[in-house]
C-alpha atoms as a PDB file:
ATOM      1  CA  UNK A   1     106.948 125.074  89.920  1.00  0.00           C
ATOM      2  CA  UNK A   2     103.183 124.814  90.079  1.00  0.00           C
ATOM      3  CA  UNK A   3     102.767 123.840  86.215  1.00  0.00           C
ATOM      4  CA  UNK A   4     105.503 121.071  86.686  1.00  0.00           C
ATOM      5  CA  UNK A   5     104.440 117.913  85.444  1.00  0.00           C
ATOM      6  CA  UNK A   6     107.270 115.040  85.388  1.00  0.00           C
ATOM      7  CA  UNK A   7     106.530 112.964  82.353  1.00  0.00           C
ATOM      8  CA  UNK A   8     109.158 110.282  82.797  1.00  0.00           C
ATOM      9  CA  UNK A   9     110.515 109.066  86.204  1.00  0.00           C
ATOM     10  CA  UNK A  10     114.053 109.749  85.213  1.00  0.00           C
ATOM     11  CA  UNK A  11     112.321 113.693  84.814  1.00  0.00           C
ATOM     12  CA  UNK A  12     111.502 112.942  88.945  1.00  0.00           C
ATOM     13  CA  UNK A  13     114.684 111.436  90.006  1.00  0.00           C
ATOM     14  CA  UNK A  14     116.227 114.578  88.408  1.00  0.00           C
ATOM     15  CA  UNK A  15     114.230 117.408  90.435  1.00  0.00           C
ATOM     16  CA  UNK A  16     114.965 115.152  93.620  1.00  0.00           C
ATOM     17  CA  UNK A  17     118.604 114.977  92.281  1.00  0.00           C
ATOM     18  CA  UNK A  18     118.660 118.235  92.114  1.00  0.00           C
ATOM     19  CA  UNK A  19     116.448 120.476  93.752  1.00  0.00           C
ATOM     20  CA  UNK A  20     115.033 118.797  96.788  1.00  0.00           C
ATOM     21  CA  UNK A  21     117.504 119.342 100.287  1.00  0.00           C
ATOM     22  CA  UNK A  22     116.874 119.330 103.668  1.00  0.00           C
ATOM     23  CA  UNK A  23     114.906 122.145 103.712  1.00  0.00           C
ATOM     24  CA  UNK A  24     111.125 121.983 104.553  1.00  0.00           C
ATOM     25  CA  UNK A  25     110.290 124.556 101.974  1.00  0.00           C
ATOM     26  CA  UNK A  26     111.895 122.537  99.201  1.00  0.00           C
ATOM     27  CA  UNK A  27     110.639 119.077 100.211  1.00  0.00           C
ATOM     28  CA  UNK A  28     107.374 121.128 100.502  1.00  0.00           C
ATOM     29  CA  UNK A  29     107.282 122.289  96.443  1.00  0.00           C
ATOM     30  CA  UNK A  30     107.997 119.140  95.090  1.00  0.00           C
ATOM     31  CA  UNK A  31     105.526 117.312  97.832  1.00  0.00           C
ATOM     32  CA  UNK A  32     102.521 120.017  96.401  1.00  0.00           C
ATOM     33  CA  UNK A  33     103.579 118.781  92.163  1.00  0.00           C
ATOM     34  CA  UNK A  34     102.839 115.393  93.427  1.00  0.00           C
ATOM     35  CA  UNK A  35      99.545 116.438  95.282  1.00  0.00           C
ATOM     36  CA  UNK A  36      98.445 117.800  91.664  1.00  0.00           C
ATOM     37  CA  UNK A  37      99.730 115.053  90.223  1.00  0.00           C
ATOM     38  CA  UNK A  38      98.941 112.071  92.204  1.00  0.00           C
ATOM     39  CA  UNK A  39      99.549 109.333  89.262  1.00  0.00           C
ATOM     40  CA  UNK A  40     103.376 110.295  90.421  1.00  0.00           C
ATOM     41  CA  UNK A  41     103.092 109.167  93.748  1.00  0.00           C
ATOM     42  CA  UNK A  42     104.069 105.245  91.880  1.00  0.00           C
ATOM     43  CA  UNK A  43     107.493 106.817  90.564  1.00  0.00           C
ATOM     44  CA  UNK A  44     107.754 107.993  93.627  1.00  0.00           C
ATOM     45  CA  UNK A  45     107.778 105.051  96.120  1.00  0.00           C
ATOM     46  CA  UNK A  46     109.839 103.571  93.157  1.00  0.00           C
ATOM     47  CA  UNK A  47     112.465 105.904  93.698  1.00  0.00           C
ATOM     48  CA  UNK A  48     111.946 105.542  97.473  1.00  0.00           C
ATOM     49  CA  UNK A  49     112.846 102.081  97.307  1.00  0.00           C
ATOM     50  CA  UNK A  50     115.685 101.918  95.128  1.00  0.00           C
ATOM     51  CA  UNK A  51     118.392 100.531  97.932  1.00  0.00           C
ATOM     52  CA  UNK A  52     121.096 102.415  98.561  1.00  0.00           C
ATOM     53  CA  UNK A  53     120.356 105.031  97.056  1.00  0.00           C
ATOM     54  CA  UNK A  54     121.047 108.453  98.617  1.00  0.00           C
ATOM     55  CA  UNK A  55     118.201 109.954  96.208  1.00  0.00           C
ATOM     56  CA  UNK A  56     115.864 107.309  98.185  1.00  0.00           C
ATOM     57  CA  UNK A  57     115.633 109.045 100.729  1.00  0.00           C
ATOM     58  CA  UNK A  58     114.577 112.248  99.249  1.00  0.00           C
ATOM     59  CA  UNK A  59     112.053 110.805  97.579  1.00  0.00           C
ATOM     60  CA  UNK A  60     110.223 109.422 100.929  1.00  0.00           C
ATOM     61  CA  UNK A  61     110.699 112.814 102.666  1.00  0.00           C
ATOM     62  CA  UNK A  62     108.400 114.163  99.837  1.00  0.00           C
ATOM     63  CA  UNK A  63     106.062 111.126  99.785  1.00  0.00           C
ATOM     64  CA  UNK A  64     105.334 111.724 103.720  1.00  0.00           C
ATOM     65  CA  UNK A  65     105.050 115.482 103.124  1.00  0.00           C
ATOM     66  CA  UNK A  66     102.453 114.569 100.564  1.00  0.00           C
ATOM     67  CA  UNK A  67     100.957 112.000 102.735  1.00  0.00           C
ATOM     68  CA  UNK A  68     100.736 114.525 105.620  1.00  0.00           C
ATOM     69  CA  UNK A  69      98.646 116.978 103.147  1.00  0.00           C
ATOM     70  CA  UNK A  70      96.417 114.174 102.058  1.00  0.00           C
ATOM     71  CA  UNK A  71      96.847 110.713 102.967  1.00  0.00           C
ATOM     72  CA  UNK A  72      94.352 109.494 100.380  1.00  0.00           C
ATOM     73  CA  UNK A  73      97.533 110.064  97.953  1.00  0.00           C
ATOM     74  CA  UNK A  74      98.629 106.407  99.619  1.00  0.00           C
ATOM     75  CA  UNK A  75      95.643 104.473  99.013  1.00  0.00           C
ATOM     76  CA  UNK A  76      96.685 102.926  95.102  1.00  0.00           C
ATOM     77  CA  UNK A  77      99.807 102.052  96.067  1.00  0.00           C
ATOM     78  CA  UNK A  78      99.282 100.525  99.517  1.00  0.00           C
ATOM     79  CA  UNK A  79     100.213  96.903  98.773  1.00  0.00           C
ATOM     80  CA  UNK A  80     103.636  98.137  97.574  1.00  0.00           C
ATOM     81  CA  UNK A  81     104.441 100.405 100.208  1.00  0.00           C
ATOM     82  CA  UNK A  82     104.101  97.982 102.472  1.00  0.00           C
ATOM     83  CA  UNK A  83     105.483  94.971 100.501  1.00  0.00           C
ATOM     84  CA  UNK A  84     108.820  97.262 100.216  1.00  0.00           C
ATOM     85  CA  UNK A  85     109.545  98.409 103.657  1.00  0.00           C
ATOM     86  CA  UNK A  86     111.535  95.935 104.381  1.00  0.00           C
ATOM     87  CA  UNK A  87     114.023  96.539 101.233  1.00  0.00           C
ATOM     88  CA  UNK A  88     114.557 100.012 103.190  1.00  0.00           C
ATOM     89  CA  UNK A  89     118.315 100.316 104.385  1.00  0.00           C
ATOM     90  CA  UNK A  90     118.901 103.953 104.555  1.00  0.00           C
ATOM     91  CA  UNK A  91     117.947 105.735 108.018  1.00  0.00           C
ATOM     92  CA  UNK A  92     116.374 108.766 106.070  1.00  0.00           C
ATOM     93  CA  UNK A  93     114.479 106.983 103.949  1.00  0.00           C
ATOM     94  CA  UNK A  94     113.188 104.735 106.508  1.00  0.00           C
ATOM     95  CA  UNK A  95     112.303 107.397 109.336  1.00  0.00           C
ATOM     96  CA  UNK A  96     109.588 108.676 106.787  1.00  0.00           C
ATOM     97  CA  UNK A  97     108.332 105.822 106.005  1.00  0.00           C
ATOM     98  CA  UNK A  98     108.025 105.026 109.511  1.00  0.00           C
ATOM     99  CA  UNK A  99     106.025 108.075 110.373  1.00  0.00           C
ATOM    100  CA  UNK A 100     103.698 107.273 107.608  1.00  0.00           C
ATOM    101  CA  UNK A 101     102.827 103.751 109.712  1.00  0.00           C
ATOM    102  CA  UNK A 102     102.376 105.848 113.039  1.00  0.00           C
ATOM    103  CA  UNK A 103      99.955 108.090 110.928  1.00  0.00           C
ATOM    104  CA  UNK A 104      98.186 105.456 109.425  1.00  0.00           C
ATOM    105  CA  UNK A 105      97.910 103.221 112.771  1.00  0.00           C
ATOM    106  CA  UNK A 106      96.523 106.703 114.839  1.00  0.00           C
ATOM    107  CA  UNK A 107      94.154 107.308 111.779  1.00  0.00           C
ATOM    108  CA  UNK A 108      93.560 103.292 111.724  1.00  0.00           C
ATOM    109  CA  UNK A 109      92.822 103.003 115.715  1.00  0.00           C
ATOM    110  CA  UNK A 110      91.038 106.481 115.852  1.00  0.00           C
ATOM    111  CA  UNK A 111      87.905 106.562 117.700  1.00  0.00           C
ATOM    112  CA  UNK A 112      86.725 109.179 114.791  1.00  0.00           C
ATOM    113  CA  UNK A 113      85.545 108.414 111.362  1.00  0.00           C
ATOM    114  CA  UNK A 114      88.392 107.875 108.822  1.00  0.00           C
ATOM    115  CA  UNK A 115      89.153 106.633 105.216  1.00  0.00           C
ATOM    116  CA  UNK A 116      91.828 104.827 106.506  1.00  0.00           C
ATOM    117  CA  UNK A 117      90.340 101.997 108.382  1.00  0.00           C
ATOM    118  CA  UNK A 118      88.320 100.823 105.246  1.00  0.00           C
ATOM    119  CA  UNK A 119      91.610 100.890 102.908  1.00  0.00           C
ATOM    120  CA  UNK A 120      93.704  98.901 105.569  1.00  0.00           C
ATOM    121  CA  UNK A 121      93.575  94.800 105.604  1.00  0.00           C
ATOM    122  CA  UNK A 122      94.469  92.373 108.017  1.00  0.00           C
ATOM    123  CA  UNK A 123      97.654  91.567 106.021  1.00  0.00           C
ATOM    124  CA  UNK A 124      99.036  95.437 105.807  1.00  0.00           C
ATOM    125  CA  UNK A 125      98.254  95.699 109.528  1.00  0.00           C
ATOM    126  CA  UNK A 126     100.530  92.330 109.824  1.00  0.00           C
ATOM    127  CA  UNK A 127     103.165  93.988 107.690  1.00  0.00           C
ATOM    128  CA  UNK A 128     103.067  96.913 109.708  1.00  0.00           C
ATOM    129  CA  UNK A 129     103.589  94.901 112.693  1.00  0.00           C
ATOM    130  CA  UNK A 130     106.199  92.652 111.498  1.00  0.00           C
ATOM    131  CA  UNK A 131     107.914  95.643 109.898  1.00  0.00           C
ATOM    132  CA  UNK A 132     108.095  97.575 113.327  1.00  0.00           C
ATOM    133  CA  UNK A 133     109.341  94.897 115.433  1.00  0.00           C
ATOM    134  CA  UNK A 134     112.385  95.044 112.903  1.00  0.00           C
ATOM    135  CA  UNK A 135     112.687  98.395 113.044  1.00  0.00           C
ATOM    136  CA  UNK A 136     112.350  98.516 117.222  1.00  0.00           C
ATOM    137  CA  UNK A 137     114.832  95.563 117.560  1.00  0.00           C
ATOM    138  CA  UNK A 138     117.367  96.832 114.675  1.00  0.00           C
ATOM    139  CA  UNK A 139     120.077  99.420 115.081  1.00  0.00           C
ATOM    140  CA  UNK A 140     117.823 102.336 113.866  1.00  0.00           C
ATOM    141  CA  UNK A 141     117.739 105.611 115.123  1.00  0.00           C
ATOM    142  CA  UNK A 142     115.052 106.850 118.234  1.00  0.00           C
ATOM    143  CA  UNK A 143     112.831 108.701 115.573  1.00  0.00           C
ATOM    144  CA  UNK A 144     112.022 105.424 113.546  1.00  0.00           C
ATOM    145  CA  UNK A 145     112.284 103.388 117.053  1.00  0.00           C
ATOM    146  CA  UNK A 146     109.622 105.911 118.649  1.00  0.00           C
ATOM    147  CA  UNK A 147     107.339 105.859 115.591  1.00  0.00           C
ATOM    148  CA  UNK A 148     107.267 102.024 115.904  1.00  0.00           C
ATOM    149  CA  UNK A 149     106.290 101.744 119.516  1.00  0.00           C
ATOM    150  CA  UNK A 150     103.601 104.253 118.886  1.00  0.00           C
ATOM    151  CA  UNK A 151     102.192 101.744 115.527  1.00  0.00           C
ATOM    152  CA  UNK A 152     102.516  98.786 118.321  1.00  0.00           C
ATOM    153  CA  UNK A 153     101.226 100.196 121.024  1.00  0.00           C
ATOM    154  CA  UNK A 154      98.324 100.836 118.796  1.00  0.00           C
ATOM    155  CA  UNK A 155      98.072  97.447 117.121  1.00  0.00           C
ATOM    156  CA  UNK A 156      98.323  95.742 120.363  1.00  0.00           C
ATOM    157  CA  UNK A 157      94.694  97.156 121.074  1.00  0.00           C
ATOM    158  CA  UNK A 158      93.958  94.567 118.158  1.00  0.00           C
ATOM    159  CA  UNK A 159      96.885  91.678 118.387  1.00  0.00           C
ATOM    160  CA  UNK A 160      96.828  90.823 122.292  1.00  0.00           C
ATOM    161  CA  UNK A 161     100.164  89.117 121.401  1.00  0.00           C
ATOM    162  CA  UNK A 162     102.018  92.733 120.881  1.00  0.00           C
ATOM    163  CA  UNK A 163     102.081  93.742 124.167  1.00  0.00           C
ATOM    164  CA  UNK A 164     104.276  91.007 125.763  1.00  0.00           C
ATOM    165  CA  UNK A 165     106.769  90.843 123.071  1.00  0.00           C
ATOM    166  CA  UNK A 166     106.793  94.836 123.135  1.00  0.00           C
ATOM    167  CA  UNK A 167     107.367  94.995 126.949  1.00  0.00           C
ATOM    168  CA  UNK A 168     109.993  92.779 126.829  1.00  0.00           C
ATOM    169  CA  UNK A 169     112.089  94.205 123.489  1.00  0.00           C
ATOM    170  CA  UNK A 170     112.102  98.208 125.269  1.00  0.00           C
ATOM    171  CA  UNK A 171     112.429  96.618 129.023  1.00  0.00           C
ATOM    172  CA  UNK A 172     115.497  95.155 127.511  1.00  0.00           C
ATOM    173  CA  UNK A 173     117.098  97.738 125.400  1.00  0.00           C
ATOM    174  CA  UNK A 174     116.082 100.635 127.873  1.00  0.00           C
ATOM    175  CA  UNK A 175     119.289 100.383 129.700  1.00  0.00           C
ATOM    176  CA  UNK A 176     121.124 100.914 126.810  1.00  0.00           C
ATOM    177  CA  UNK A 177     118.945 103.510 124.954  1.00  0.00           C
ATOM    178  CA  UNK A 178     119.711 107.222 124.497  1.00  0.00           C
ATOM    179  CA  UNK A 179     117.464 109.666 126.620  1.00  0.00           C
ATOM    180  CA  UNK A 180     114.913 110.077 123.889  1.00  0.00           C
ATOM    181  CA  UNK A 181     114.745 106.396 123.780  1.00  0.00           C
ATOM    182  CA  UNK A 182     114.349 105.934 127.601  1.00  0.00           C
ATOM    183  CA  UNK A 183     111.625 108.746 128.112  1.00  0.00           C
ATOM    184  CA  UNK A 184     109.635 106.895 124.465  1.00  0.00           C
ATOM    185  CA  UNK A 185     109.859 103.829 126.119  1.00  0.00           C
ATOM    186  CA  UNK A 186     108.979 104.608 129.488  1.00  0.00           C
ATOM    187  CA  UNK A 187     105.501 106.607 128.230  1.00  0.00           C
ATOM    188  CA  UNK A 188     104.770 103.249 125.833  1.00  0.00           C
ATOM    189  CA  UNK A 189     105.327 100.660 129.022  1.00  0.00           C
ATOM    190  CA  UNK A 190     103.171 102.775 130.900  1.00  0.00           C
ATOM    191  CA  UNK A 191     100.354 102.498 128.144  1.00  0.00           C
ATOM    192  CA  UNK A 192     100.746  98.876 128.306  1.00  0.00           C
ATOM    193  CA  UNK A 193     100.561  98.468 131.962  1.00  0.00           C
END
């Protein structure tokens, strides 16, 4: 596997076709092939984003393994990662791309010195926040839910707005929330009090 080099992006969609699963270790060897080969990271969020499809979503576990290893792998395709979160419709393809906001917003609002706050602009931070308020308010699952209010509760330390609209969105769907969603919630209304 280390000497794999996908030429085409068909050649990519195949190994995710056919050899990435569930499985950490698998997500893992693709994730290190795009690490050495980070011009593939484009066909990648390409895949990611093709709606609908179920091979979507294995192509955005590897991108935020990859991110995870390095998240300077990001940085040339920024503008359409963030342009295309929206098109997302799967739940496992957007739950990664979700924790690749939280990451970015901790790295972004991180009292130590980062890469990330000089590749960030004002209009990716809106996207993030416009993004996450659709994913908090929209029948998603807890992870991508929980990974929002932690990019929110971060942003509001920059968009005073966030807070208010935040407070009321989880102080309204807490009563119907599963108990991962409750005991998210709770720990973010507490950080905004």
């Amino acid at each position: 596997m280390q000497s794999t080099i996908f030429v085409t992006k068909s050649e990519l969609y195949s190994w995710l076709e056919n050899s990435v699963n569930h499985s950490r270790e698998k997500r893992q060897q693709i994730s290190s092939v795009i690490l050495e080969h980070p011009h593939l990271v484009l066909d990648l969020l390409d895949i990611a984003y093709t709606v609908n499809d179920p091979i979507s979503c294995k192509a955005a576990w590897v991108l935020e393994f990859a991110f995870k290893e390095d998240n300077t792998i990001i940085f040339p395709v920024l503008n359409k990662f963030f342009k295309g979160l929206k098109s997302l419709k799967l739940e496992s393809s957007i739950r990664p791309c979700a924790k690749i906001c939280e990451i970015l917003m901790i790295k972004y609002f991180s009292k130590k010195e980062n890469n990330i706050k000089e590749q960030l602009n004002e209009n990716h931070l809106e996207q993030i926040t416009t993004t996450c308020f659709d994913w908090l308010i929209g029948d998603h699952k807890v992870a991508t839910q929980a990974y929002s209010m932690t990019s929110l509760l971060l942003l509001g330390q920059k968009y005073s707005w966030i807070y208010p609209d935040l407070r009321s969105i989880l102080e309204k769907n807490y009563p119907y929330g599963t108990a991962a969603y409750k005991a998210r919630a709770r720990l973010t209304l507490a950080k905004i009090k």
